[in-house]
Protein backbone atom coordinates (compact mmCIF):
# COMPACT_ATOMS: atom_id res chain seq x y z
CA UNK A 1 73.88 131.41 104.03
CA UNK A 2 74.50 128.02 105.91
CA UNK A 3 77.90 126.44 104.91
CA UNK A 4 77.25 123.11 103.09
CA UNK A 5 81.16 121.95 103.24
CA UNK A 6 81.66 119.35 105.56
CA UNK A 7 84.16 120.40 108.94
CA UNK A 8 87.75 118.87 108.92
CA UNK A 9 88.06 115.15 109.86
CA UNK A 10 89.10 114.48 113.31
CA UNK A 11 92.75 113.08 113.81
CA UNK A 12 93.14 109.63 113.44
CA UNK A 13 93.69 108.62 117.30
CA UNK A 14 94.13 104.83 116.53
CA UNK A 15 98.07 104.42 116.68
CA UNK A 16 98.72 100.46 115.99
CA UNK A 17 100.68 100.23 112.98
CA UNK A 18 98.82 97.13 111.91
CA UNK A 19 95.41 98.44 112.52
CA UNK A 20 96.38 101.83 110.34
CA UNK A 21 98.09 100.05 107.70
CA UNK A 22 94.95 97.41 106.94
CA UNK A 23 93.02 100.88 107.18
CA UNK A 24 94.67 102.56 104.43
CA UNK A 25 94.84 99.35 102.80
CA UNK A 26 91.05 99.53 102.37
CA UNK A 27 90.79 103.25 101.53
CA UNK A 28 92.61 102.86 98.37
CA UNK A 29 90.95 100.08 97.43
CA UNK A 30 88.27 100.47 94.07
CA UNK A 31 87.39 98.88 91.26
CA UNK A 32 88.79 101.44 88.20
CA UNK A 33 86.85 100.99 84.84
CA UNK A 34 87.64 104.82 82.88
CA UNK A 35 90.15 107.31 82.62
CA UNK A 36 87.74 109.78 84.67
CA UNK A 37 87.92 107.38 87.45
CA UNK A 38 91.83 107.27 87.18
CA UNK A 39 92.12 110.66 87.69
CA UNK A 40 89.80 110.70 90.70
CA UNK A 41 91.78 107.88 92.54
CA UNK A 42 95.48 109.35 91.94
CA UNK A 43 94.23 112.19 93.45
CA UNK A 44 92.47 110.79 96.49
CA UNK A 45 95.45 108.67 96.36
CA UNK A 46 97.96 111.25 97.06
CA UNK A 47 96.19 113.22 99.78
CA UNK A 48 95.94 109.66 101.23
CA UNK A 49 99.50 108.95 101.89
CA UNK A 50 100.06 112.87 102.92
CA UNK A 51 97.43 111.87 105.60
CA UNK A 52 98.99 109.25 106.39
CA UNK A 53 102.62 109.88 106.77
CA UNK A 54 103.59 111.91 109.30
CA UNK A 55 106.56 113.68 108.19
CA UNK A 56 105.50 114.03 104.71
CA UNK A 57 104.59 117.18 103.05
CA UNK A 58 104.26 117.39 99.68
CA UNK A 59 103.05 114.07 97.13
CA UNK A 60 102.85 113.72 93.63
CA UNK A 61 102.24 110.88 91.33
CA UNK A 62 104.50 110.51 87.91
CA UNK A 63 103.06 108.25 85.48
CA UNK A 64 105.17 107.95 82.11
CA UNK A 65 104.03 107.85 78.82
CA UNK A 66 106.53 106.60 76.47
CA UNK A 67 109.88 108.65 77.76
CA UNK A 68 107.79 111.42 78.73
CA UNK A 69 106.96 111.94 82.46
CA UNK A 70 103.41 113.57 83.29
CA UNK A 71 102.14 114.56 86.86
CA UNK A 72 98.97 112.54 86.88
CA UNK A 73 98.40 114.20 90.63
CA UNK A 74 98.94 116.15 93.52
CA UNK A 75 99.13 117.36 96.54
CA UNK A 76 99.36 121.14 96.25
CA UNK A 77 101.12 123.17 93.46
CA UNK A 78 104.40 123.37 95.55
CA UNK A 79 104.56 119.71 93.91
CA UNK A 80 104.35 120.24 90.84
CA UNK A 81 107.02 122.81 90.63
CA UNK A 82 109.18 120.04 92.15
CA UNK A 83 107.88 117.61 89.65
CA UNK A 84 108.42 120.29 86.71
CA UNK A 85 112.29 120.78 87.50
CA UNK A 86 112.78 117.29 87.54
CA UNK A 87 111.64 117.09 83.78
CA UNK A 88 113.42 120.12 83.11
CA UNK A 89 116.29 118.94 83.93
CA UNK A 90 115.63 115.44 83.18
CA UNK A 91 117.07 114.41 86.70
CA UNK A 92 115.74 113.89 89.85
CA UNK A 93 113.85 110.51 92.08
CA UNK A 94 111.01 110.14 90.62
CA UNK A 95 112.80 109.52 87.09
CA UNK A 96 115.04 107.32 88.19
CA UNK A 97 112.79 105.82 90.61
CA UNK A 98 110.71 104.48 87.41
CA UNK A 99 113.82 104.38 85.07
CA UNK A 100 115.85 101.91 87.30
CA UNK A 101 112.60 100.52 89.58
CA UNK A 102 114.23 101.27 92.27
CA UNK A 103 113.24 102.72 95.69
CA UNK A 104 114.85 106.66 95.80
CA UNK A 105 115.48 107.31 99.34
CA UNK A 106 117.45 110.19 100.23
CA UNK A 107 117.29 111.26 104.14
CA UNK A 108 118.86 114.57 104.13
CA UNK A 109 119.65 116.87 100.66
CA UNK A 110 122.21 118.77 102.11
CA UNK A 111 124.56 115.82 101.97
CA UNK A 112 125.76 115.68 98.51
CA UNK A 113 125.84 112.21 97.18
CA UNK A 114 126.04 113.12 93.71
CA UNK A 115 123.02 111.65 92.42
CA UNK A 116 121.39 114.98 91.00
CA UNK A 117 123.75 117.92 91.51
CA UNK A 118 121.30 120.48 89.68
CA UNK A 119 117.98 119.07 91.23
CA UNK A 120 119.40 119.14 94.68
CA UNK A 121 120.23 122.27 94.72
CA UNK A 122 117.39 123.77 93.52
CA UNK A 123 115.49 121.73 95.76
CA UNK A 124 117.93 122.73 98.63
CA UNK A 125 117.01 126.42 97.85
CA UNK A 126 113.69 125.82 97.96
CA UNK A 127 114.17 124.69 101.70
CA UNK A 128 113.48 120.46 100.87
CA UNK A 129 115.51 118.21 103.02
CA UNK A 130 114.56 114.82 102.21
CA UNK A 131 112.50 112.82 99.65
CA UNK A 132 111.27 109.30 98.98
CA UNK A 133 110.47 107.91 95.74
CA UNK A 134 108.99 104.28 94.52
CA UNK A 135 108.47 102.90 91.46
CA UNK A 136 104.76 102.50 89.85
CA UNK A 137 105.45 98.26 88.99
CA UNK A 138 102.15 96.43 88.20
CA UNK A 139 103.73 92.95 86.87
CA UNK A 140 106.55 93.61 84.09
CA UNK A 141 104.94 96.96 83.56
CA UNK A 142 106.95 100.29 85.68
CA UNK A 143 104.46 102.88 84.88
CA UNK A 144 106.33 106.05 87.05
CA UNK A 145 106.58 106.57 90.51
CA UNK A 146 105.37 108.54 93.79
CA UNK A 147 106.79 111.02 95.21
CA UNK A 148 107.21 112.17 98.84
CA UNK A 149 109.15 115.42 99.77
CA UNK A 150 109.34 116.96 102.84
CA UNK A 151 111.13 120.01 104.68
CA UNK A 152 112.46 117.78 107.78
CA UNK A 153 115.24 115.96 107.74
CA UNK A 154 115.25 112.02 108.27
CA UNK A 155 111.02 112.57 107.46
CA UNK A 156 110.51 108.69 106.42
CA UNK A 157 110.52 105.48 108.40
CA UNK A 158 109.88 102.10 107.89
CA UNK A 159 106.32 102.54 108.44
CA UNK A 160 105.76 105.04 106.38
CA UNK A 161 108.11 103.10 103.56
CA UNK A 162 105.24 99.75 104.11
CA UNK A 163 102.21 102.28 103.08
CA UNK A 164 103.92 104.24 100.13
CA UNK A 165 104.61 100.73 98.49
CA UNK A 166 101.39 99.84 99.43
CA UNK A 167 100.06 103.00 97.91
CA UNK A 168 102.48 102.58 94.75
CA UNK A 169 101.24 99.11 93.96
CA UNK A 170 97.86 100.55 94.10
CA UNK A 171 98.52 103.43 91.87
CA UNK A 172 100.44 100.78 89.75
CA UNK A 173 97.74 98.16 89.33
CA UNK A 174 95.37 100.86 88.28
CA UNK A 175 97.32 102.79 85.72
CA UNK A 176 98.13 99.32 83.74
CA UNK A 177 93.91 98.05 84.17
CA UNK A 178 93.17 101.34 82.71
CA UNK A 179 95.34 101.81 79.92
CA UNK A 180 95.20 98.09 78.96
CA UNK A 181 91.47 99.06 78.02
CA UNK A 182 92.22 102.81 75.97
CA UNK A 183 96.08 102.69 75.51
CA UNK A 184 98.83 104.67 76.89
CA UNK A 185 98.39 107.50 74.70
CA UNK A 186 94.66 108.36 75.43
CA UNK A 187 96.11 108.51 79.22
CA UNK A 188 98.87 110.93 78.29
CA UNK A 189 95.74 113.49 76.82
CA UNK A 190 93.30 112.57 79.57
CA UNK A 191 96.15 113.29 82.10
CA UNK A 192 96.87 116.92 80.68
CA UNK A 193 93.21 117.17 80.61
CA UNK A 194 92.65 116.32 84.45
CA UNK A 195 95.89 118.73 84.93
CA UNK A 196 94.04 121.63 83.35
CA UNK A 197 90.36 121.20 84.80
CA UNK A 198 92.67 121.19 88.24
CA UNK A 199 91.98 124.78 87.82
CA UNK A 200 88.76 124.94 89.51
CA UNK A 201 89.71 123.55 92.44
CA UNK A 202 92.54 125.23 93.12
CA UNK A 203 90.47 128.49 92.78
CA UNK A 204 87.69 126.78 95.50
CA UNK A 205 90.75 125.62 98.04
CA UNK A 206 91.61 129.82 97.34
CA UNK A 207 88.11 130.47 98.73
CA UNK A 208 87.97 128.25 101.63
CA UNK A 209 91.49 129.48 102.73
CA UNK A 210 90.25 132.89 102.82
CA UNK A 211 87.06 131.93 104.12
CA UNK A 212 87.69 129.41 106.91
CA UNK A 213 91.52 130.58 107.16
CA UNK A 214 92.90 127.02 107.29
CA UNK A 215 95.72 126.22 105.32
CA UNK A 216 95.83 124.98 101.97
CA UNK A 217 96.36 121.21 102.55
CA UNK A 218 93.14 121.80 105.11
CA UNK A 219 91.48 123.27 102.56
CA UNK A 220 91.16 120.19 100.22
CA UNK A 221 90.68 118.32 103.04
CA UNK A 222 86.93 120.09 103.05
CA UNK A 223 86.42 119.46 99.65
CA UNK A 224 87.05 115.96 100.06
CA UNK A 225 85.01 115.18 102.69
CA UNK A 226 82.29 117.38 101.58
CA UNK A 227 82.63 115.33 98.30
CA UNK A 228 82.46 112.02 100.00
CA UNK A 229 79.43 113.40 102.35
CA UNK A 230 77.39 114.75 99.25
CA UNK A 231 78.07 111.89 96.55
CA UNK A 232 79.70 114.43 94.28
CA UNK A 233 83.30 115.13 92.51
CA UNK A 234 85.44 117.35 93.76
CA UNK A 235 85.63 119.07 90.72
CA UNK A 236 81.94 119.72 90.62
CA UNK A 237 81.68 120.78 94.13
CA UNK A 238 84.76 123.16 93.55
CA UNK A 239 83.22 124.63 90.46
CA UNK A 240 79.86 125.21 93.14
CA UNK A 241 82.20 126.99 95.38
CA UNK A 242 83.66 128.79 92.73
CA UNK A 243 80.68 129.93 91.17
CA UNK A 244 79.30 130.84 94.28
CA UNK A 245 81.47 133.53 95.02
CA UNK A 246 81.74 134.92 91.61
CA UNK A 247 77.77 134.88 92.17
CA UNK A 248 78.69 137.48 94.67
CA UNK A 249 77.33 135.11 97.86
CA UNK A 250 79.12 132.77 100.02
CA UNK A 251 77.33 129.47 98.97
CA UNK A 252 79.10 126.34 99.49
CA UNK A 253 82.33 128.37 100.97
CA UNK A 254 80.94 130.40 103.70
CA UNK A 255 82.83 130.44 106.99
CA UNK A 256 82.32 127.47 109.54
CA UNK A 257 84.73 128.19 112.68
């Protein structure tokens, strides 16, 4: 059966730092009216900035509701087991990042500075060498923080610090429209909601690894553009690719090469 997932997006060949910035400018940009549509945006948000910055690997969004922190999105689920031993241990940049609203930069883990002993060296273990973290500030509102990790040293520039705050007041500006409408506490269930429907499409990204043998982060990147191509949510298109295999037929999955 013909594949019906869209091929991988070309690299972006267009290399002035004005020209890219105005461009990812205008692909978060989006009127947000529901939780549903939250959801959607933090994640295309995320996979946005990994695009986008070079050196990062791994992004994840923290949103807080009351004291407790919530991963309202991700990357892959490498970030959320960074995420989760930051709330374990209730240390780490993204807490303080939207504790103190201030920028968490740290170039290189493996020089101690002291700021989280038992996060660094889990994180150290784990083979992460730098991170960057900004606050989630919409007005007098600090709603969390995103997260950027990556396995280089020195991963984060200047650049790449003028599109995550670009991306953070975004997320920011969102989060507060949204929950000005239903509350903060509907957004804390519809977040763990979103987190557990995330199911499906890790299962589908599964498939189309196997399938296409590209890696994982390549893997949503067909499911994205296949969503944008076809008008659909990713969730419903992962659920087609799911159920097309459990159908016993390739469907939606099938190898392209």
């Amino acid at each position: 059966m013909t594949d019906t997932l869209s091929p991988l997006p070309p690299d972006d060949e267009d290399t002035d730092p004005n020209a890219l910035l105005e461009r990812f400018t205008q692909e978060l940009g989006g009127v947000l009216e529901t939780m549903d549509e939250l959801s959607d945006y933090l994640e295309r948000v995320v996979h946005a900035v990994r695009r986008h910055v070079d050196g990062c690997d791994e992004v994840g969004v923290t949103v807080l509701s009351g004291d407790r922190p919530h991963t309202a999105a991700y990357t892959t689920v490498q970030t959320l087991e960074i995420d989760a031993a930051q709330y374990a241990l209730d240390e780490g940049p993204c807490l303080d990042a939207a504790h103190t609203r201030k920028e968490q930069m740290v170039p290189d883990l493996c020089t101690d500075d002291g700021r989280w002993p038992r996060f660094a060296e889990i994180s150290r273990r784990d083979g992460m060498r730098s991170l960057y973290a900004v606050p989630l500030v919409s007005g007098d509102e600090c709603v969390g923080a995103i997260n950027l990790y990556a396995w280089a040293t020195n991963a984060f520039d200047d650049f790449d610090a003028a599109l995550v705050r670009v991306a953070a007041s975004r997320c920011a500006d969102a989060v507060v429209a949204v929950t000005a409408l239903d509350g903060m506490r509907r957004l804390a269930g519809q977040l763990e909601q979103a987190m557990a429907s995330r199911a499906v499409i890790e299962q589908a990204k599964g498939v189309i690894m196997a399938l296409r043998g590209v890696p994982e982060h390549d893997a949503f990147e067909v499911l994205r553009k296949t969503s944008q191509d076809r008008n659909v949510k990713v969730r419903v298109l992962a659920d087609e690719v799911v159920r097309g295999v459990v159908a016993g037929s390739p469907g939606p999955g099938a190898s392209e090469r």
